[in-house]
C-alpha atoms as a PDB file:
ATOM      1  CA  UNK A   1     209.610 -82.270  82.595  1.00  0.00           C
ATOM      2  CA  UNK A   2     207.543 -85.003  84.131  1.00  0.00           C
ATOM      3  CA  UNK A   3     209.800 -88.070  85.701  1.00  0.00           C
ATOM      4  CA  UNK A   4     207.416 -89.830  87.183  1.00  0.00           C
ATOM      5  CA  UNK A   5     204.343 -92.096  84.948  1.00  0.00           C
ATOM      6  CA  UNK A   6     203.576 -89.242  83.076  1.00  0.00           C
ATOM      7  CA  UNK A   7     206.764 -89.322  81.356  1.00  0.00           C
ATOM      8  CA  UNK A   8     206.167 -92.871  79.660  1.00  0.00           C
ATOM      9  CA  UNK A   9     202.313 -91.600  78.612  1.00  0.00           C
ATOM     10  CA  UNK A  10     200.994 -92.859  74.428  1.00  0.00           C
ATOM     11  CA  UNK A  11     201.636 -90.820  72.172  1.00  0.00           C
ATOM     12  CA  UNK A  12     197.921 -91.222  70.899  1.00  0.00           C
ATOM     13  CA  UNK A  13     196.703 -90.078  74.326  1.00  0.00           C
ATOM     14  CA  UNK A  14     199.057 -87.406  74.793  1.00  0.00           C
ATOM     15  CA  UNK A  15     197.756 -86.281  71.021  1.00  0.00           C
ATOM     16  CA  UNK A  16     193.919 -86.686  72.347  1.00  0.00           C
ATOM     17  CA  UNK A  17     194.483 -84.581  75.293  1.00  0.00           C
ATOM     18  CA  UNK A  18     196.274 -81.950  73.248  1.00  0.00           C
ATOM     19  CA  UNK A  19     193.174 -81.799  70.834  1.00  0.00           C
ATOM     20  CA  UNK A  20     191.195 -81.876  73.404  1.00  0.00           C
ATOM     21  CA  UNK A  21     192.184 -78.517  74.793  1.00  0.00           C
ATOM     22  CA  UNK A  22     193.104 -76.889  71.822  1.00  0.00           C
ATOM     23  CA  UNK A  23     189.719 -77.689  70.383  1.00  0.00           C
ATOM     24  CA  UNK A  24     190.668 -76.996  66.661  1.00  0.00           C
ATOM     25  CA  UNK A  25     192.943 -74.495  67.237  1.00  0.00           C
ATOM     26  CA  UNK A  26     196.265 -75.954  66.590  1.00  0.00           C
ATOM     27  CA  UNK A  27     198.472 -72.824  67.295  1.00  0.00           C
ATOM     28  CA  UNK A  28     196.893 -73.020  71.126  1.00  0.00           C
ATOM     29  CA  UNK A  29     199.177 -73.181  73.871  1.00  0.00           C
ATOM     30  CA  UNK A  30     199.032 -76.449  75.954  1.00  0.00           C
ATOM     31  CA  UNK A  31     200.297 -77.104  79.472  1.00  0.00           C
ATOM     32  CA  UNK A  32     200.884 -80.307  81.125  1.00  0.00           C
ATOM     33  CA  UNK A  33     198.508 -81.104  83.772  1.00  0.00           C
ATOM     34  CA  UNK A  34     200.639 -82.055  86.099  1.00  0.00           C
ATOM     35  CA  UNK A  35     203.568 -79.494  86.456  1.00  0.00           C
ATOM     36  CA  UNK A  36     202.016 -77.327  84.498  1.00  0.00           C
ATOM     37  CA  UNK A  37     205.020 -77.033  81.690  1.00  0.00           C
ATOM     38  CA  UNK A  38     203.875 -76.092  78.560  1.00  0.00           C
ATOM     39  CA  UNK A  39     204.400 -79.023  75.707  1.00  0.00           C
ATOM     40  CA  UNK A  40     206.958 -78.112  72.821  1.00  0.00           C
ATOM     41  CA  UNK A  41     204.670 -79.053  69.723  1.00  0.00           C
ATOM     42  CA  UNK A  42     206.387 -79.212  66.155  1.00  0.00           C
ATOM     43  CA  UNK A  43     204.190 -79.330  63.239  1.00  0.00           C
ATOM     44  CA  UNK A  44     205.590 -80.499  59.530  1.00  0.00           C
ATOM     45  CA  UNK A  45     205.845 -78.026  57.263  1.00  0.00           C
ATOM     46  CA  UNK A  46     202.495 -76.825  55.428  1.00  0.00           C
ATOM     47  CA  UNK A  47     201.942 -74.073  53.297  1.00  0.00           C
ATOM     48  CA  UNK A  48     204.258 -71.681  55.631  1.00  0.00           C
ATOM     49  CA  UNK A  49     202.849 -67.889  56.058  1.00  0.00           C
ATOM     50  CA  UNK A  50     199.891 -68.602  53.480  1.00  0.00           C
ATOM     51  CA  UNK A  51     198.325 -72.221  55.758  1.00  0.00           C
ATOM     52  CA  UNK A  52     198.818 -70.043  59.029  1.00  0.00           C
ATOM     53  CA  UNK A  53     197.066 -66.766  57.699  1.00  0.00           C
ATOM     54  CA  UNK A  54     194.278 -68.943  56.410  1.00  0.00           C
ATOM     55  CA  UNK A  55     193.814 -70.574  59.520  1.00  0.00           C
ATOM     56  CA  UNK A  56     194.361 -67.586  61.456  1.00  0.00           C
ATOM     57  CA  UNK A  57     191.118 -66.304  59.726  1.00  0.00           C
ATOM     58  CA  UNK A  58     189.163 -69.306  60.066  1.00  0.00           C
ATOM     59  CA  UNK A  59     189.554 -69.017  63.317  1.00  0.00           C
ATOM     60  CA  UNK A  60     188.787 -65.240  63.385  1.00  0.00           C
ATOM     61  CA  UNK A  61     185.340 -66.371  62.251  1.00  0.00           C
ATOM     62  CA  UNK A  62     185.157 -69.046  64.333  1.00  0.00           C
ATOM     63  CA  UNK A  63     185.025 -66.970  66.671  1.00  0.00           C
ATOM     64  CA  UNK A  64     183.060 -64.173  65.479  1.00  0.00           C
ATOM     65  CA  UNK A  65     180.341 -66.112  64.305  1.00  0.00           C
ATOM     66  CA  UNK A  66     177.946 -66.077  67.027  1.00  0.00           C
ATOM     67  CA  UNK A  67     178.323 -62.343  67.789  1.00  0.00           C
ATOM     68  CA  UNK A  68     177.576 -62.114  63.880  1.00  0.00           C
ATOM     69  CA  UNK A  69     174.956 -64.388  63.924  1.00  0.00           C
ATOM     70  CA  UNK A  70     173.295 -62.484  67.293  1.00  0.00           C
ATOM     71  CA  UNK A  71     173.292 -59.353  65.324  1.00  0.00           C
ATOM     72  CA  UNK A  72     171.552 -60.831  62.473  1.00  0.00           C
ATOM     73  CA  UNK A  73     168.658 -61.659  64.453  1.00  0.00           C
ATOM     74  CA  UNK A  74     168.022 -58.810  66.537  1.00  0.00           C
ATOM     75  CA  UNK A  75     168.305 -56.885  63.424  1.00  0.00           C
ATOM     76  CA  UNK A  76     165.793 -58.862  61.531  1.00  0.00           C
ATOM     77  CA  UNK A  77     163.807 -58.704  64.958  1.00  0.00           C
ATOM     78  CA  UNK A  78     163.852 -55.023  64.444  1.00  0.00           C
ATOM     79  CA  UNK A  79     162.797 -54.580  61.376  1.00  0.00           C
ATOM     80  CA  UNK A  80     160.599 -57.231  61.588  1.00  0.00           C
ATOM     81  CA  UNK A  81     158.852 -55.269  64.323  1.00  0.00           C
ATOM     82  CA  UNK A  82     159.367 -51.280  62.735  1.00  0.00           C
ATOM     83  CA  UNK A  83     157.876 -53.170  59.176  1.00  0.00           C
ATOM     84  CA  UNK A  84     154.579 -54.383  61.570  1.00  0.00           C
ATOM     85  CA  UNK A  85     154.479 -50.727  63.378  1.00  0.00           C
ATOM     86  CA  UNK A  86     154.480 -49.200  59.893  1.00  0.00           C
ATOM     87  CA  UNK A  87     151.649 -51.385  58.367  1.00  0.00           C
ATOM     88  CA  UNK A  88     149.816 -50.702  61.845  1.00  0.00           C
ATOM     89  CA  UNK A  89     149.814 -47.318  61.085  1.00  0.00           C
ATOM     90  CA  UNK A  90     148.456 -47.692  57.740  1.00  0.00           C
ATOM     91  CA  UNK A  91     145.662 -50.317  58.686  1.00  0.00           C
ATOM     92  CA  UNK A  92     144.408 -47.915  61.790  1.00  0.00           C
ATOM     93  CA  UNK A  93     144.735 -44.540  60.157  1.00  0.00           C
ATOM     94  CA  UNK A  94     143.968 -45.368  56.557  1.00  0.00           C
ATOM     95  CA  UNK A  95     146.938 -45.942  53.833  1.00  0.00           C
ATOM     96  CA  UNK A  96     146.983 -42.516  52.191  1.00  0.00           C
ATOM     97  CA  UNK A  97     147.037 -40.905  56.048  1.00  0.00           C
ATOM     98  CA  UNK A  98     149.205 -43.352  57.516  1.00  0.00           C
ATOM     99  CA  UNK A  99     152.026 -42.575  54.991  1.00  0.00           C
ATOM    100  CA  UNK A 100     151.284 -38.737  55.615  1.00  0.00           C
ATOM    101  CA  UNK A 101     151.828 -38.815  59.244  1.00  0.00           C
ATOM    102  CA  UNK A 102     154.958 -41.206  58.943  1.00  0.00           C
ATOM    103  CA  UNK A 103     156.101 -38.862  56.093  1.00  0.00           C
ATOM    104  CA  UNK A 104     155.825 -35.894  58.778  1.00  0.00           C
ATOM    105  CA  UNK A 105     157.873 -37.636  61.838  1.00  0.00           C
ATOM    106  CA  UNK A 106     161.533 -37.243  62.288  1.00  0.00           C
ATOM    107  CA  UNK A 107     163.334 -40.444  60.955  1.00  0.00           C
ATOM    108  CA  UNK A 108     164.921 -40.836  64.534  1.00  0.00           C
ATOM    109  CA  UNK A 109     161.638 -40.963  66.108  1.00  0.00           C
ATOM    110  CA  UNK A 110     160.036 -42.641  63.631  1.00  0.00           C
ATOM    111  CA  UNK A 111     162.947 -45.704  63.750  1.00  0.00           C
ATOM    112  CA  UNK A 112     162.431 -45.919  67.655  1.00  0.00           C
ATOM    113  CA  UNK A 113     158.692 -44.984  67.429  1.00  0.00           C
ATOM    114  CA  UNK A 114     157.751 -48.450  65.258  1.00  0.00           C
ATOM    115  CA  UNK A 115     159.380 -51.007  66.753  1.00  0.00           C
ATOM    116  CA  UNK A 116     157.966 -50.176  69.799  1.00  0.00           C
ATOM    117  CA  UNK A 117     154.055 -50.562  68.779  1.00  0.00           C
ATOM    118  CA  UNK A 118     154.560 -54.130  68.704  1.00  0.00           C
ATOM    119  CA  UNK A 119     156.205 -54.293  72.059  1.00  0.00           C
ATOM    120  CA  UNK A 120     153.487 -52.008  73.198  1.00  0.00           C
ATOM    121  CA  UNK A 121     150.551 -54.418  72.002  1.00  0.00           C
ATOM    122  CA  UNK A 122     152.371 -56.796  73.678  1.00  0.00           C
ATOM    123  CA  UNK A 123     153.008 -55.870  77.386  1.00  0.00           C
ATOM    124  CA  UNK A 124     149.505 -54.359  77.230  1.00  0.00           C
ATOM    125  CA  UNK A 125     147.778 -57.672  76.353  1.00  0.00           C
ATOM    126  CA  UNK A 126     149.778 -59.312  78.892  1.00  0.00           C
ATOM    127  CA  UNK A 127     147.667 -57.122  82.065  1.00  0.00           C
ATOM    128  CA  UNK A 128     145.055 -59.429  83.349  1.00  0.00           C
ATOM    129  CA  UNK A 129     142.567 -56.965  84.342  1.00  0.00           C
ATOM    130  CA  UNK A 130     139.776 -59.512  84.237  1.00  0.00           C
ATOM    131  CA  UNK A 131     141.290 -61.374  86.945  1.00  0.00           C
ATOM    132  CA  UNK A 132     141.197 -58.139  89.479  1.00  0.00           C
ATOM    133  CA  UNK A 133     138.059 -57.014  88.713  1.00  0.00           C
ATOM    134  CA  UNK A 134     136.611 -61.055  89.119  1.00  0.00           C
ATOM    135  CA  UNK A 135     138.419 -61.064  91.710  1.00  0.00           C
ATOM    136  CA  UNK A 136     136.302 -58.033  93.161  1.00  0.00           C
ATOM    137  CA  UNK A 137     133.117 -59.416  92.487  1.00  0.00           C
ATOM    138  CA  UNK A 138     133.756 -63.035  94.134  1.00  0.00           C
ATOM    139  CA  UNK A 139     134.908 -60.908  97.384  1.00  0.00           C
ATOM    140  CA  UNK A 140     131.447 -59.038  97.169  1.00  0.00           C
ATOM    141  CA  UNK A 141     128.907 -61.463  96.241  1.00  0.00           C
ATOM    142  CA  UNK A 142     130.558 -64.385  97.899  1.00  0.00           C
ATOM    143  CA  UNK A 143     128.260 -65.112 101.380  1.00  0.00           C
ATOM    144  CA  UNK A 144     130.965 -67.026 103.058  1.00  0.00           C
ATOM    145  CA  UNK A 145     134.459 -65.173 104.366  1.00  0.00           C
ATOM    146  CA  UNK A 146     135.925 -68.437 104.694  1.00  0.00           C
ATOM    147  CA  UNK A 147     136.770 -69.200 101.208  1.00  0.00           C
ATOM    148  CA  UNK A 148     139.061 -66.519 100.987  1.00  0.00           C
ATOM    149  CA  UNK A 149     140.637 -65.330  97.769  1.00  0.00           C
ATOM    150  CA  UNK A 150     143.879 -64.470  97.798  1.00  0.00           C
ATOM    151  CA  UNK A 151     144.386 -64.667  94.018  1.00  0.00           C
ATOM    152  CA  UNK A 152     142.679 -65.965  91.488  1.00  0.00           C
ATOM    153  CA  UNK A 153     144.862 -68.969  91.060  1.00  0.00           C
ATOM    154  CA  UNK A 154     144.269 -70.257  94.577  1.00  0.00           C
ATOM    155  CA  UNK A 155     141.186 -69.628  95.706  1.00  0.00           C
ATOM    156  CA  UNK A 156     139.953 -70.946  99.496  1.00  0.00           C
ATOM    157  CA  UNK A 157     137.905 -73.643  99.991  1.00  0.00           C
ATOM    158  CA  UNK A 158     134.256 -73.033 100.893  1.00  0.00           C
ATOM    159  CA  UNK A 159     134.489 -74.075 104.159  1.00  0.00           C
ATOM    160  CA  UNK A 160     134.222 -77.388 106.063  1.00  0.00           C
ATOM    161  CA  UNK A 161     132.044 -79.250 103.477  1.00  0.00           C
ATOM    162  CA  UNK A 162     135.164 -78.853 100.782  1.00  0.00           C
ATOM    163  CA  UNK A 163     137.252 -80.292 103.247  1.00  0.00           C
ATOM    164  CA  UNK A 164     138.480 -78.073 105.870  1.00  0.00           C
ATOM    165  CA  UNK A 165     141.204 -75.548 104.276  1.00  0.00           C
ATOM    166  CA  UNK A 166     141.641 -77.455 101.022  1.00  0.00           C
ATOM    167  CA  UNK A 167     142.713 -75.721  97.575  1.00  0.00           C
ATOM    168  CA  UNK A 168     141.090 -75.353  94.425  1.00  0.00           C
ATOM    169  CA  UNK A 169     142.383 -75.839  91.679  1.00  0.00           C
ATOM    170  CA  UNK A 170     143.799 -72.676  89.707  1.00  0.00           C
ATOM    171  CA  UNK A 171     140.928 -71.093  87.273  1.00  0.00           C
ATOM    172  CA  UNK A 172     143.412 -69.056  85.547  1.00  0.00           C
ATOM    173  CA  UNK A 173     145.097 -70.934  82.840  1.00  0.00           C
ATOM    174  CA  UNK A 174     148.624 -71.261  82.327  1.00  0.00           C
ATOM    175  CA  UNK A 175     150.015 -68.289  80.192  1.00  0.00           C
ATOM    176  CA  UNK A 176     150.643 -68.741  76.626  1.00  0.00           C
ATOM    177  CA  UNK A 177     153.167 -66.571  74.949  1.00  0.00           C
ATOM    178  CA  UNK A 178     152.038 -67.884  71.521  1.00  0.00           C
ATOM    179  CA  UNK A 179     148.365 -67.109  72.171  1.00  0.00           C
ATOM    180  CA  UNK A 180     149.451 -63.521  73.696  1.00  0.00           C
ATOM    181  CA  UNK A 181     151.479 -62.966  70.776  1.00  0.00           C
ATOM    182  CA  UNK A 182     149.146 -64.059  68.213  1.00  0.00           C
ATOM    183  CA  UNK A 183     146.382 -62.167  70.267  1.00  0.00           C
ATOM    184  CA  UNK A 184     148.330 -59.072  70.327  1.00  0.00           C
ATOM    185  CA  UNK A 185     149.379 -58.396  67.084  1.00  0.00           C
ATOM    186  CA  UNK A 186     145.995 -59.402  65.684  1.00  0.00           C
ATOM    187  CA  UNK A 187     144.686 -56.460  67.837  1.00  0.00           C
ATOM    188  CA  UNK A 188     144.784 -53.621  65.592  1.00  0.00           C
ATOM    189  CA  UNK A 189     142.976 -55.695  62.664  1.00  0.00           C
ATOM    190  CA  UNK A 190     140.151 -56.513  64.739  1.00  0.00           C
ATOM    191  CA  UNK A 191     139.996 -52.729  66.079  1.00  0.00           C
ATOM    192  CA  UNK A 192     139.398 -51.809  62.725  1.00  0.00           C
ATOM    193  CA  UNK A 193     136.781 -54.609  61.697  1.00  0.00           C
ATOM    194  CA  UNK A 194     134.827 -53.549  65.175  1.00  0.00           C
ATOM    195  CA  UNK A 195     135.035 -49.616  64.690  1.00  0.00           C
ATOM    196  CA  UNK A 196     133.791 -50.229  60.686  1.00  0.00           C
ATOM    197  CA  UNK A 197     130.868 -52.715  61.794  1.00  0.00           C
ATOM    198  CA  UNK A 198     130.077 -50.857  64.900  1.00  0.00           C
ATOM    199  CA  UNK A 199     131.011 -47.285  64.600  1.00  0.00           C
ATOM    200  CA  UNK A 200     130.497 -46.678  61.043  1.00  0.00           C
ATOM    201  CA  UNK A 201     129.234 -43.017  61.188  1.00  0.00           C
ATOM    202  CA  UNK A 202     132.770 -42.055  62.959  1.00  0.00           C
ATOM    203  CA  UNK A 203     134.248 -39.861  60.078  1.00  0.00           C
ATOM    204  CA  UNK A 204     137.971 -40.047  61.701  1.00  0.00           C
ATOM    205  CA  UNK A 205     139.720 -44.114  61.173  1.00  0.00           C
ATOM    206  CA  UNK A 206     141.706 -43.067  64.149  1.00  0.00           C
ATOM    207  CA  UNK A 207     138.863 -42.243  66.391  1.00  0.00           C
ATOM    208  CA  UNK A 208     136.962 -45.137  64.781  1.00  0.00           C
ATOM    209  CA  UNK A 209     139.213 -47.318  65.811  1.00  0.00           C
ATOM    210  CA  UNK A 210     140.819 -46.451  69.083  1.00  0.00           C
ATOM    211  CA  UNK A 211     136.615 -46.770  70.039  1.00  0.00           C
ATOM    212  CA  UNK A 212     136.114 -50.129  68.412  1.00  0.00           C
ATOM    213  CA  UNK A 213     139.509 -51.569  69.651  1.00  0.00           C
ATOM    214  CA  UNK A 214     138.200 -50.350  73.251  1.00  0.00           C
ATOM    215  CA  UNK A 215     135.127 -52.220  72.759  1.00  0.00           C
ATOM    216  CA  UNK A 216     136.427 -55.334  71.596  1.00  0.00           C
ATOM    217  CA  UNK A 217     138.848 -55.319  74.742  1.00  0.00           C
ATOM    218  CA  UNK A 218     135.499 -54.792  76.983  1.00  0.00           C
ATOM    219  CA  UNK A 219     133.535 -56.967  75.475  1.00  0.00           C
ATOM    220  CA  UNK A 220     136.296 -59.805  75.387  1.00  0.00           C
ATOM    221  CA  UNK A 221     136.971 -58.950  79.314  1.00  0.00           C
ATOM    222  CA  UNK A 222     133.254 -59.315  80.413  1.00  0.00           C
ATOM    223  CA  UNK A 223     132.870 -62.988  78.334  1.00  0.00           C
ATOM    224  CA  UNK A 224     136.357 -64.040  80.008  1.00  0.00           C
ATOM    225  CA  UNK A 225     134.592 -62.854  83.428  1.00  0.00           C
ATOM    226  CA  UNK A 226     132.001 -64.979  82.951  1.00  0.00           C
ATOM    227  CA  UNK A 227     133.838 -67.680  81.845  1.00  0.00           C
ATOM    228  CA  UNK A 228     136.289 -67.569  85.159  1.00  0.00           C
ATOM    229  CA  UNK A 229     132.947 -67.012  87.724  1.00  0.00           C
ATOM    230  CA  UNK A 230     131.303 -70.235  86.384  1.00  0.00           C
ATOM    231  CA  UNK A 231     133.865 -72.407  86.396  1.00  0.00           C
ATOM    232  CA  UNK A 232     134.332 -70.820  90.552  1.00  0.00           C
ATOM    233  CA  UNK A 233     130.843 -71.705  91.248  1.00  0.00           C
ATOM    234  CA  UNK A 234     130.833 -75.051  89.798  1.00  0.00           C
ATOM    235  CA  UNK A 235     134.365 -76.032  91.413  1.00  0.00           C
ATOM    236  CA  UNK A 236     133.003 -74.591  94.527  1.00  0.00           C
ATOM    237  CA  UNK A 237     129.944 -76.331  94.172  1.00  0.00           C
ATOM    238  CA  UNK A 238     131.094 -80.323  92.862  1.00  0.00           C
ATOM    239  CA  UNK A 239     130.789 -83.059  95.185  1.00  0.00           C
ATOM    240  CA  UNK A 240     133.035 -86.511  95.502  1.00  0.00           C
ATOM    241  CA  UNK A 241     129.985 -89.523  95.117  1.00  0.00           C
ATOM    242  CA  UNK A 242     130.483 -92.770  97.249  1.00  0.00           C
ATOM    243  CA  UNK A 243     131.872 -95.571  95.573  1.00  0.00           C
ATOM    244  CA  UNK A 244     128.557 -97.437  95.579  1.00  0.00           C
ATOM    245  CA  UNK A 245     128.277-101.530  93.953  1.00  0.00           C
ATOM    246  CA  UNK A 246     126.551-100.313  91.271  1.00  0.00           C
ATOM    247  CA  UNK A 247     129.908 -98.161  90.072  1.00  0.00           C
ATOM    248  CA  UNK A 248     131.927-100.740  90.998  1.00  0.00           C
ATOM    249  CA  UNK A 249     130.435-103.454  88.417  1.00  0.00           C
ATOM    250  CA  UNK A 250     130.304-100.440  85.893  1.00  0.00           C
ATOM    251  CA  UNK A 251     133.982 -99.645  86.006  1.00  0.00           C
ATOM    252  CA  UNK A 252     135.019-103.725  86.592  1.00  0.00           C
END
């Protein structure tokens, strides 16, 4: 419908822009870009009702692939996950009572009740409780209200001799989802090594290790709060040297 240049365009462009916006689908309606008049496209004959039902199903699932494809993994997510709740079930309460109590549940609660021990371990690994109660003690033992502490990963200068107002650097590292993840699901294992060395006259696995996984958590808390105070006091506590001659030859 075009008179003006459009109307003496290449056939070889006016084929790229076609494919361009049909993007494998040849039975796609195209429209000129101009006056908007959609092109009148004649294909030879091939194959007839057979080529076009073919291709109509190729490009059903075309389509439908990454809807199929999203399924897939959320399902193997969740049955990755349920399979993990199940053997965490076994490993805390013992095989022969673990299959008991599973045997006992519902089937819809024990499908929703799995999957979401992992999740569980999880979010509850991800709580930082060491940094509140650190961040308790620094407020109470620290002499000097200046260096104030708003969170643990900017804490106040110590006052003038740091530089007047100046930052230190963050003493909480940067969170890892591989170490939470590996951290988290390795939790119940090392529940039940703790409650067998530690707790060994505990009758009950459950009891023994709901107490040993506690422990483990405490212990693991109070080393990390150590960890996190030192490295305050000695960032509060560096100095910058002068540059003296002697350094200067040294690092010529």
């Amino acid at each position: 419908m075009c008179r003006g240049t459009s109307k003496w365009v290449h056939q070889a462009c006016l084929n790229r822009w076609i494919d361009e916006k049909q993007k494998g689908n040849a039975f796609r309606q195209v429209a000129c870009p101009a006056c908007n008049t959609k092109y009148l496209i004649v294909y030879p004959y091939r194959g007839g009702v057979l080529f076009r039902l073919v291709d109509q199903i190729d490009t059903a699932v075309y389509k439908l692939s990454p809807f199929i494809a999203t399924g897939i993994v959320i399902g193997s997510l969740y049955w990755c996950a349920a399979t993990y709740g199940a053997v965490t079930v076994m490993v805390v309460m013992g095989r022969e009572e673990g299959l008991i109590a599973m045997k006992e549940l519902d089937a819809p609660f024990l499908l929703l009740g799995l999957p979401v021990i992992p999740v569980v371990l999880i979010l509850g690994n991800m709580v930082t409780w060491e940094d509140k109660v650190l961040r308790l003690i620094l407020r109470s033992c620290d002499p000097n209200p200046s260096s104030g502490i708003d969170s643990l990963g900017t804490l106040g200068a110590p006052g003038p001799a740091a530089g007047g107002g100046a930052q230190l650097p963050p003493l909480t590292p940067t969170v890892s989802a591989t170490r939470v993840l590996c951290t988290s699901l390795m939790l119940p294992t090392i529940a039940v090594l703790c409650g067998r060395l530690l707790f060994p006259s505990m009758r009950s696995s459950l009891q023994r290790t709901i107490v040993g996984g506690v422990t483990f958590i405490v212990i693991k808390g109070i080393l990390n709060i150590y960890n996190k105070q030192q490295k305050y006091i000695m960032l509060k506590k560096r100095l910058v040297l002068d540059f003296t001659e002697a350094q200067r030859y040294a690092s010529s």
